[in-house]
PDB file of N, CA and C in Angstrom:
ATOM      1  N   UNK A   1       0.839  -1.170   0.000  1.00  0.00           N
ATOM      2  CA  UNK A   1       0.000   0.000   0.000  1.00  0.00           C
ATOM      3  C   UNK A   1       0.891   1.243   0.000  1.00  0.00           C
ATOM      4  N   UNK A   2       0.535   2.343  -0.790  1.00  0.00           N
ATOM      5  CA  UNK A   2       1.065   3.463  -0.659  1.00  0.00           C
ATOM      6  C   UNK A   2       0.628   4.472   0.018  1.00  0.00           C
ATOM      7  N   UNK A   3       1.650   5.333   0.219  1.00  0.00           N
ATOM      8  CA  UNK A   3       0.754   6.401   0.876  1.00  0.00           C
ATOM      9  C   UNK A   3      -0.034   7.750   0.167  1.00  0.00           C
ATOM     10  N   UNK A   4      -1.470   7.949   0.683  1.00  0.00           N
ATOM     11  CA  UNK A   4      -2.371   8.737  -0.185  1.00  0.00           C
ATOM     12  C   UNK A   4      -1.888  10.285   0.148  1.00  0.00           C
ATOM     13  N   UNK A   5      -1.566  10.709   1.166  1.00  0.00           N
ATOM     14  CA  UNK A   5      -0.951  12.157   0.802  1.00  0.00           C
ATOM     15  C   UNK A   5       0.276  12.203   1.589  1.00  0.00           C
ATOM     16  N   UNK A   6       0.788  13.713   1.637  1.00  0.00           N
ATOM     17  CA  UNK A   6       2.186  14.551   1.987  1.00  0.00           C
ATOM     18  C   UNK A   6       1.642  15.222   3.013  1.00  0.00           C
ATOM     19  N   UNK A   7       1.923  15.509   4.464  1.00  0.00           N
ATOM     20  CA  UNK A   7       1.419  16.520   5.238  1.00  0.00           C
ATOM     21  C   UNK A   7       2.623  17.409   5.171  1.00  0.00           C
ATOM     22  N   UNK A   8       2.737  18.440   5.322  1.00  0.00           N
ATOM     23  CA  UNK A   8       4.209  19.169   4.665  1.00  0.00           C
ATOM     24  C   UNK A   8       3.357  20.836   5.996  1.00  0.00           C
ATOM     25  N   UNK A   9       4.346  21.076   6.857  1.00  0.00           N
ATOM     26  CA  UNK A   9       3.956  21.835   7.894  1.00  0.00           C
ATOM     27  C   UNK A   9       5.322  22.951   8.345  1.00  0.00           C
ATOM     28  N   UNK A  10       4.959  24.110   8.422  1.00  0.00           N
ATOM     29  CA  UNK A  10       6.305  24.608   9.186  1.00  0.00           C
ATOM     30  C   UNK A  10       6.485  23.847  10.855  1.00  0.00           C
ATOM     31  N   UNK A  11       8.005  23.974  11.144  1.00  0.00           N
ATOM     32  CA  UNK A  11       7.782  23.292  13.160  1.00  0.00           C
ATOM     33  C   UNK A  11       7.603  24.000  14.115  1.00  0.00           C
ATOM     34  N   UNK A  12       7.055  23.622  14.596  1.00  0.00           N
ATOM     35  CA  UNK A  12       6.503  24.623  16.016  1.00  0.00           C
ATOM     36  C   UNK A  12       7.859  24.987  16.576  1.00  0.00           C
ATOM     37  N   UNK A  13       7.832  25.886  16.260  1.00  0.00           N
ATOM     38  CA  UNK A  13       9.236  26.935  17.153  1.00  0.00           C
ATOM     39  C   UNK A  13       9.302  27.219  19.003  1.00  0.00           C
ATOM     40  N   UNK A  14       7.968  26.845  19.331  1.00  0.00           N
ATOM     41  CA  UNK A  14       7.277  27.366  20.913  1.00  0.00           C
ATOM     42  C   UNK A  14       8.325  26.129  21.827  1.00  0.00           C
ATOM     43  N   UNK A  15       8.372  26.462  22.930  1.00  0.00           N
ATOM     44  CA  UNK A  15       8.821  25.139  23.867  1.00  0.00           C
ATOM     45  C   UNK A  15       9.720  24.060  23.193  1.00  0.00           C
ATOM     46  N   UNK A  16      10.723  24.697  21.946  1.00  0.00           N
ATOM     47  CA  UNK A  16      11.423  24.130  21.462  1.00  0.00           C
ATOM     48  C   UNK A  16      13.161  24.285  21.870  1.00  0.00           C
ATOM     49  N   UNK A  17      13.735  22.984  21.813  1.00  0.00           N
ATOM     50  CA  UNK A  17      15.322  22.938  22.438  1.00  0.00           C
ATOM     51  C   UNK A  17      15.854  22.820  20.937  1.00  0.00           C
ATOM     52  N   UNK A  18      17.120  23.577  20.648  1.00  0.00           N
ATOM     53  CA  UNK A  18      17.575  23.451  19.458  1.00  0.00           C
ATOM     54  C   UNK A  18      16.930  24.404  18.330  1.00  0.00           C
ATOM     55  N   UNK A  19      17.229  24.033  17.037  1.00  0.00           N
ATOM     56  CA  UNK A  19      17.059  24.599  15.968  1.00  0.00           C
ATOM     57  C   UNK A  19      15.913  23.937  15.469  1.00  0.00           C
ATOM     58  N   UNK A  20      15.138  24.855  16.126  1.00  0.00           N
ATOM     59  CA  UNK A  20      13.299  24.314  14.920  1.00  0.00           C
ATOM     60  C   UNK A  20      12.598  24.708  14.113  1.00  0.00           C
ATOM     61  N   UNK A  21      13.926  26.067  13.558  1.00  0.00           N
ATOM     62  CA  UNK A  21      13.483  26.283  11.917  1.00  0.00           C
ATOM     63  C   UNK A  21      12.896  25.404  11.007  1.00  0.00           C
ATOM     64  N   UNK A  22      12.324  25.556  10.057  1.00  0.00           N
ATOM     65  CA  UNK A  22      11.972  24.775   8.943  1.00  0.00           C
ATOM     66  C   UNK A  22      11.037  24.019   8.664  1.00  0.00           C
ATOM     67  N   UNK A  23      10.819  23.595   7.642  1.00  0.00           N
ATOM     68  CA  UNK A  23       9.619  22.500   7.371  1.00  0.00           C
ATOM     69  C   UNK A  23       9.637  21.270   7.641  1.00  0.00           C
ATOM     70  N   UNK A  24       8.483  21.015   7.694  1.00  0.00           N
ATOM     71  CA  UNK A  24       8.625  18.991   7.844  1.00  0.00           C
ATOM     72  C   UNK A  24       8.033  18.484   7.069  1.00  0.00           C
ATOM     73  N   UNK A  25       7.764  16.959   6.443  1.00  0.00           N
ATOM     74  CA  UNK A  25       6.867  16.724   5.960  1.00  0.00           C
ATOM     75  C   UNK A  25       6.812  15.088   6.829  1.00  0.00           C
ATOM     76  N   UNK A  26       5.262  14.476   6.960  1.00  0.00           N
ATOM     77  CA  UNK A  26       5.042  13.574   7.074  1.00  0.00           C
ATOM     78  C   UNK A  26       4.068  12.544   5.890  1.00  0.00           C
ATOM     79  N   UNK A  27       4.585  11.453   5.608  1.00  0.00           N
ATOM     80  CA  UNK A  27       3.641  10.542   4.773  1.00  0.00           C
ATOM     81  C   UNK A  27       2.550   9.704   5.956  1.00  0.00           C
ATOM     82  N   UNK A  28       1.447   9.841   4.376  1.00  0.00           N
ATOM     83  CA  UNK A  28       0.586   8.567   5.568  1.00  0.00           C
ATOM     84  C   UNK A  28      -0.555   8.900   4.783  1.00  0.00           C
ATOM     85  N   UNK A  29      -1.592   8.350   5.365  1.00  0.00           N
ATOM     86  CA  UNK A  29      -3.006   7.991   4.572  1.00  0.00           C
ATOM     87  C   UNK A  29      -4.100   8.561   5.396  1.00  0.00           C
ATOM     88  N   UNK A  30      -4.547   9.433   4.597  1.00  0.00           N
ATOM     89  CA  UNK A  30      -6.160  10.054   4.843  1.00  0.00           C
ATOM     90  C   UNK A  30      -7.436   9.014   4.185  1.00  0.00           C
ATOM     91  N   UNK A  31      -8.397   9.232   5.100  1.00  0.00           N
ATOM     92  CA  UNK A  31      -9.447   8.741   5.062  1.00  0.00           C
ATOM     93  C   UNK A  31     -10.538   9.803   5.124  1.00  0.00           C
ATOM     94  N   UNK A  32     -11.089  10.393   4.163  1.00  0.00           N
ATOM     95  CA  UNK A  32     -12.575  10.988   4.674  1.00  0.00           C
ATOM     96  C   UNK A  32     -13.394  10.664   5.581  1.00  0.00           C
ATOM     97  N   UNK A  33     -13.800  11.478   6.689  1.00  0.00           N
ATOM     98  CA  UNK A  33     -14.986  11.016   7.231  1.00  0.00           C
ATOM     99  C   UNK A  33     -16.428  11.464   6.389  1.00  0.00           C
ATOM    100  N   UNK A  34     -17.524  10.980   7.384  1.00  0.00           N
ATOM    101  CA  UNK A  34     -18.491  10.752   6.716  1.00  0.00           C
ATOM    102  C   UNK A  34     -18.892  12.559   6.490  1.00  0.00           C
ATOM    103  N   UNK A  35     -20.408  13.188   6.221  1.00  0.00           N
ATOM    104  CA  UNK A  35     -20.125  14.275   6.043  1.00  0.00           C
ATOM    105  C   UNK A  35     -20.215  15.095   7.629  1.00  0.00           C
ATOM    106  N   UNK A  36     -19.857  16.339   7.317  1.00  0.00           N
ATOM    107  CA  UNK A  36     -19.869  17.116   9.091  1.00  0.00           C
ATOM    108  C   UNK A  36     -18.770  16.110  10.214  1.00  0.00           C
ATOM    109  N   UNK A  37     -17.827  15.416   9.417  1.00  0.00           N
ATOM    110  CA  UNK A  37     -17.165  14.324  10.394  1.00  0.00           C
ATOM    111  C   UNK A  37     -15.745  14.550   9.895  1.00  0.00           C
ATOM    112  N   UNK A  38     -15.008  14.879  10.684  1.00  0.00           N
ATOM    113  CA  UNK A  38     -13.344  15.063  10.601  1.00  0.00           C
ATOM    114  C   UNK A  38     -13.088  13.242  10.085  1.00  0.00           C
ATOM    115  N   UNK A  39     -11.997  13.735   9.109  1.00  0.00           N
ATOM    116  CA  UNK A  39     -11.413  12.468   8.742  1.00  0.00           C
ATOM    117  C   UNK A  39      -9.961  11.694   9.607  1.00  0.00           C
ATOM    118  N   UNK A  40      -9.460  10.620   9.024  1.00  0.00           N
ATOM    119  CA  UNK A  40      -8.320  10.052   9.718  1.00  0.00           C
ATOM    120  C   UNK A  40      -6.996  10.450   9.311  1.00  0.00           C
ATOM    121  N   UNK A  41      -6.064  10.519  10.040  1.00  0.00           N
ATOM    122  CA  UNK A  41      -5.026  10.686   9.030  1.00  0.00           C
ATOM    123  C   UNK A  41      -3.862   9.470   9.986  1.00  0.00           C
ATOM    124  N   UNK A  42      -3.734   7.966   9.090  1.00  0.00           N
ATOM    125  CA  UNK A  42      -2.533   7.505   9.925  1.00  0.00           C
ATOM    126  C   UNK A  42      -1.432   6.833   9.282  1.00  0.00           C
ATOM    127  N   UNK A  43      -0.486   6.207  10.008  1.00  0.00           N
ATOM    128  CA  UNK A  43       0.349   5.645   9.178  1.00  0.00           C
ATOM    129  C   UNK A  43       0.486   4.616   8.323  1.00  0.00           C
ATOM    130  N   UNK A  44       0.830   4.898   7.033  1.00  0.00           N
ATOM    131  CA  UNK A  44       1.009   3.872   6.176  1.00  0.00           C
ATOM    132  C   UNK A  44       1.515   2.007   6.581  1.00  0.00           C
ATOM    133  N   UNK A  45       1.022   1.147   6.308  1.00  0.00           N
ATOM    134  CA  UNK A  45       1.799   0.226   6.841  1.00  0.00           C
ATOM    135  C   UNK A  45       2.551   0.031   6.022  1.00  0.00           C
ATOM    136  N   UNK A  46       3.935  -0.231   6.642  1.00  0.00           N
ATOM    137  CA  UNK A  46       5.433  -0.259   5.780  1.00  0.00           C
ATOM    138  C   UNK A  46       6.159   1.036   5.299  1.00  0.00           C
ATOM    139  N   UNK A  47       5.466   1.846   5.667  1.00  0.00           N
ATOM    140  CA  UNK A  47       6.327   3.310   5.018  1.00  0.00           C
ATOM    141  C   UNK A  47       6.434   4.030   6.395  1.00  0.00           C
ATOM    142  N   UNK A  48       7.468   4.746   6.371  1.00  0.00           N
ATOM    143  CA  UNK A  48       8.193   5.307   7.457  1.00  0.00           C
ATOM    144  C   UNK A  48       6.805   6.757   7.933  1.00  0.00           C
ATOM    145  N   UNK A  49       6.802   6.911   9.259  1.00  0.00           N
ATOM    146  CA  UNK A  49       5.697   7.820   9.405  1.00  0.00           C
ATOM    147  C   UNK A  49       6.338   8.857   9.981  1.00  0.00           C
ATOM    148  N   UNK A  50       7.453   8.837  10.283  1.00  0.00           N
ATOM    149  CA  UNK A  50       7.967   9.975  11.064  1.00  0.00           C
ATOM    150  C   UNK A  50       8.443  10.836   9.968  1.00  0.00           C
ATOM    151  N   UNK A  51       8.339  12.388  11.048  1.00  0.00           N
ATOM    152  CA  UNK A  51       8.733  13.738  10.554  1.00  0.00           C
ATOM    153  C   UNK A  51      10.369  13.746   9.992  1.00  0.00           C
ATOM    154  N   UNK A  52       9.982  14.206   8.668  1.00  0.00           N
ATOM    155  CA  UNK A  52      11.235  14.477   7.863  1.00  0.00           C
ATOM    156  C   UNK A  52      11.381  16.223   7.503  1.00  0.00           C
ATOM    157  N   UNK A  53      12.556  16.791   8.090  1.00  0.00           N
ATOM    158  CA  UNK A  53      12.923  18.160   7.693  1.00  0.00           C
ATOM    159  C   UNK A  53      13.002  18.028   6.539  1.00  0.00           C
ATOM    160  N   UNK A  54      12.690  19.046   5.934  1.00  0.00           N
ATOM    161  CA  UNK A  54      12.615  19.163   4.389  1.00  0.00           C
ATOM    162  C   UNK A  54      13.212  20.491   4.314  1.00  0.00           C
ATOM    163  N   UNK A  55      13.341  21.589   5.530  1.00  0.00           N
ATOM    164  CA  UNK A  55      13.548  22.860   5.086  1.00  0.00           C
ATOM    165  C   UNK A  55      14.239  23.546   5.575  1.00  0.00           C
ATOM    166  N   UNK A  56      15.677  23.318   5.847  1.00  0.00           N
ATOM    167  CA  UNK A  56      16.313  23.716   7.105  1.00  0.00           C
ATOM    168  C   UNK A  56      18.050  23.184   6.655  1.00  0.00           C
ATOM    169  N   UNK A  57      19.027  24.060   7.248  1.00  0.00           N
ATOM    170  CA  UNK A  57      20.644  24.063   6.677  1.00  0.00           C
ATOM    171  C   UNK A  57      20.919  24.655   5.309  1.00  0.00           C
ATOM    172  N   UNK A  58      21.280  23.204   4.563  1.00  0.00           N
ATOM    173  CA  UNK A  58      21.413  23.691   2.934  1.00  0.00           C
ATOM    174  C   UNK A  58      20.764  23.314   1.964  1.00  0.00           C
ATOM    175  N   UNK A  59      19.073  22.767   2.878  1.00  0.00           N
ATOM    176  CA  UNK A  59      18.404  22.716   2.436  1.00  0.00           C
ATOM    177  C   UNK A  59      17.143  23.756   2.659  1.00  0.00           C
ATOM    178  N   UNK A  60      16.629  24.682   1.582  1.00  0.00           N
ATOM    179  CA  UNK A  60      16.081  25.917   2.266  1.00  0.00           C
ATOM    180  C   UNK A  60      14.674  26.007   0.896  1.00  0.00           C
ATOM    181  N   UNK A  61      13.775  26.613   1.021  1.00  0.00           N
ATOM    182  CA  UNK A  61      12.693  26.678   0.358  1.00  0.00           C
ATOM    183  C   UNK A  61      12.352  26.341  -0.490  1.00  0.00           C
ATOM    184  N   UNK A  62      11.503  25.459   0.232  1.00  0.00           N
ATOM    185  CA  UNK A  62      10.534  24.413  -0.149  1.00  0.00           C
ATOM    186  C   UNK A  62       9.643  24.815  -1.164  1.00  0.00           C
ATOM    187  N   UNK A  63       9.106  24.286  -2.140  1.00  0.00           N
ATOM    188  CA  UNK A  63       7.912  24.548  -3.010  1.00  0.00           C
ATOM    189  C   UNK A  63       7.689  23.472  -2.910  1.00  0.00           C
ATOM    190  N   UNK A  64       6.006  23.794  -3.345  1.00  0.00           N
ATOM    191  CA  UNK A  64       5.229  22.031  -4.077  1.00  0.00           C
ATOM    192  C   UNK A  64       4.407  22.674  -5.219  1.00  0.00           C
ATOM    193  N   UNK A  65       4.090  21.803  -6.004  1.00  0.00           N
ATOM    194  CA  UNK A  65       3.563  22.397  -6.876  1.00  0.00           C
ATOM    195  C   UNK A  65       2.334  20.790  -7.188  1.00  0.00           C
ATOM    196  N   UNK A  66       1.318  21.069  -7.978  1.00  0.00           N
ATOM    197  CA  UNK A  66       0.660  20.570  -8.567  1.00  0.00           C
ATOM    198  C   UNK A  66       0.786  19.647  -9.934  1.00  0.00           C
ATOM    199  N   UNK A  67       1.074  18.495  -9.998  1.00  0.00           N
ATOM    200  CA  UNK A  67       1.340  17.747 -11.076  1.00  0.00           C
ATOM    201  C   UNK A  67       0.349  17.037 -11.628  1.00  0.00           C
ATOM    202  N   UNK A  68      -0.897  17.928 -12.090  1.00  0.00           N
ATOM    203  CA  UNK A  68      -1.780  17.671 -12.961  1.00  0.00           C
ATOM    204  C   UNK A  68      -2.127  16.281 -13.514  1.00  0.00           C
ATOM    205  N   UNK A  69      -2.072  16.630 -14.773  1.00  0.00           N
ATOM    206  CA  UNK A  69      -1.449  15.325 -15.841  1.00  0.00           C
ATOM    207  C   UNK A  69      -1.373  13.859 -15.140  1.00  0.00           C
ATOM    208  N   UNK A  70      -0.773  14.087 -14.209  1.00  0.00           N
ATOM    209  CA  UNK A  70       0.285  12.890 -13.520  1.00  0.00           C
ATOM    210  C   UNK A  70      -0.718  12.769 -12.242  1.00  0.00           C
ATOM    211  N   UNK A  71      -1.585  13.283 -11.820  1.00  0.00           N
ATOM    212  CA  UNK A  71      -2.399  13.100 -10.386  1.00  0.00           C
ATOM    213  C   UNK A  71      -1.386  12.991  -9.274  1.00  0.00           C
ATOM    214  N   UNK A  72      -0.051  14.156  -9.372  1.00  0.00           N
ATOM    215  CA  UNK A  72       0.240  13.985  -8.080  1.00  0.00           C
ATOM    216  C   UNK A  72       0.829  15.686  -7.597  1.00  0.00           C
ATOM    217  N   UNK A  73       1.377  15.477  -6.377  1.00  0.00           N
ATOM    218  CA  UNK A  73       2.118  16.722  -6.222  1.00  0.00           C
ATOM    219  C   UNK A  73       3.715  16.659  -6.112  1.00  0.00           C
ATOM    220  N   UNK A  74       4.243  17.968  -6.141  1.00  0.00           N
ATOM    221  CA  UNK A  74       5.906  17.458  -5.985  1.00  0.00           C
ATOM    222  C   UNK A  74       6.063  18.563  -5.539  1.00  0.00           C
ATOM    223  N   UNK A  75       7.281  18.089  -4.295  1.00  0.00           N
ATOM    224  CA  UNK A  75       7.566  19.076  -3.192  1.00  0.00           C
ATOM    225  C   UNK A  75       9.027  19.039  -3.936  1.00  0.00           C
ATOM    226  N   UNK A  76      10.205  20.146  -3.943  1.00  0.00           N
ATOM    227  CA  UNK A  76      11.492  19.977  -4.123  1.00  0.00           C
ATOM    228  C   UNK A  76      11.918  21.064  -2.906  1.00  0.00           C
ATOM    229  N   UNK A  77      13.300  21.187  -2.896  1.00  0.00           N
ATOM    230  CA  UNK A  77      13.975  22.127  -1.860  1.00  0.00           C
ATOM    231  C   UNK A  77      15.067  22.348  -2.345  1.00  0.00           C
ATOM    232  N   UNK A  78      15.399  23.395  -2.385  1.00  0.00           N
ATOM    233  CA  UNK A  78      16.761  23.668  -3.209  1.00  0.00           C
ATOM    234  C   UNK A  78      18.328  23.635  -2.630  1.00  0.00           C
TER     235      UNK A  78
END
């Protein structure tokens, strides 16, 4: 199974030790709830669920963009 989306978030800077500049992103799988009903969001089985910096050192701003055509999105960092 793959995973159905990208959660991609700046890090909470508050009550933080260290350097908590930057972005994160997490994989994993959403589920709609029914209507007026918050959906699920959990981890993929077999794919890693933990927070990955994506935006931070010499790695620095992030885009994603929309990949149409292709039904997906793509995050890069330069």
């Amino acid at each position: 199974m793959l995973p159905s989306h990208v959660h991609k978030r700046s890090r909470n800077t508050r009550n933080c030790s260290g350097d908590c500049s930057g972005d994160v992103m997490q994989l994993g799988t959403w589920v709609d709830g029914a209507p007026d009903q918050t959906g699920t969001w959990s981890p993929t089985p077999g794919v890693p669920h933990e927070l990955a910096v994506i935006d931070q050192g010499n790695r620095y701003a992030s885009k994603d963009l929309d990949d149409v055509p292709n039904g997906r999105r793509i995050n890069f960092v330069r």
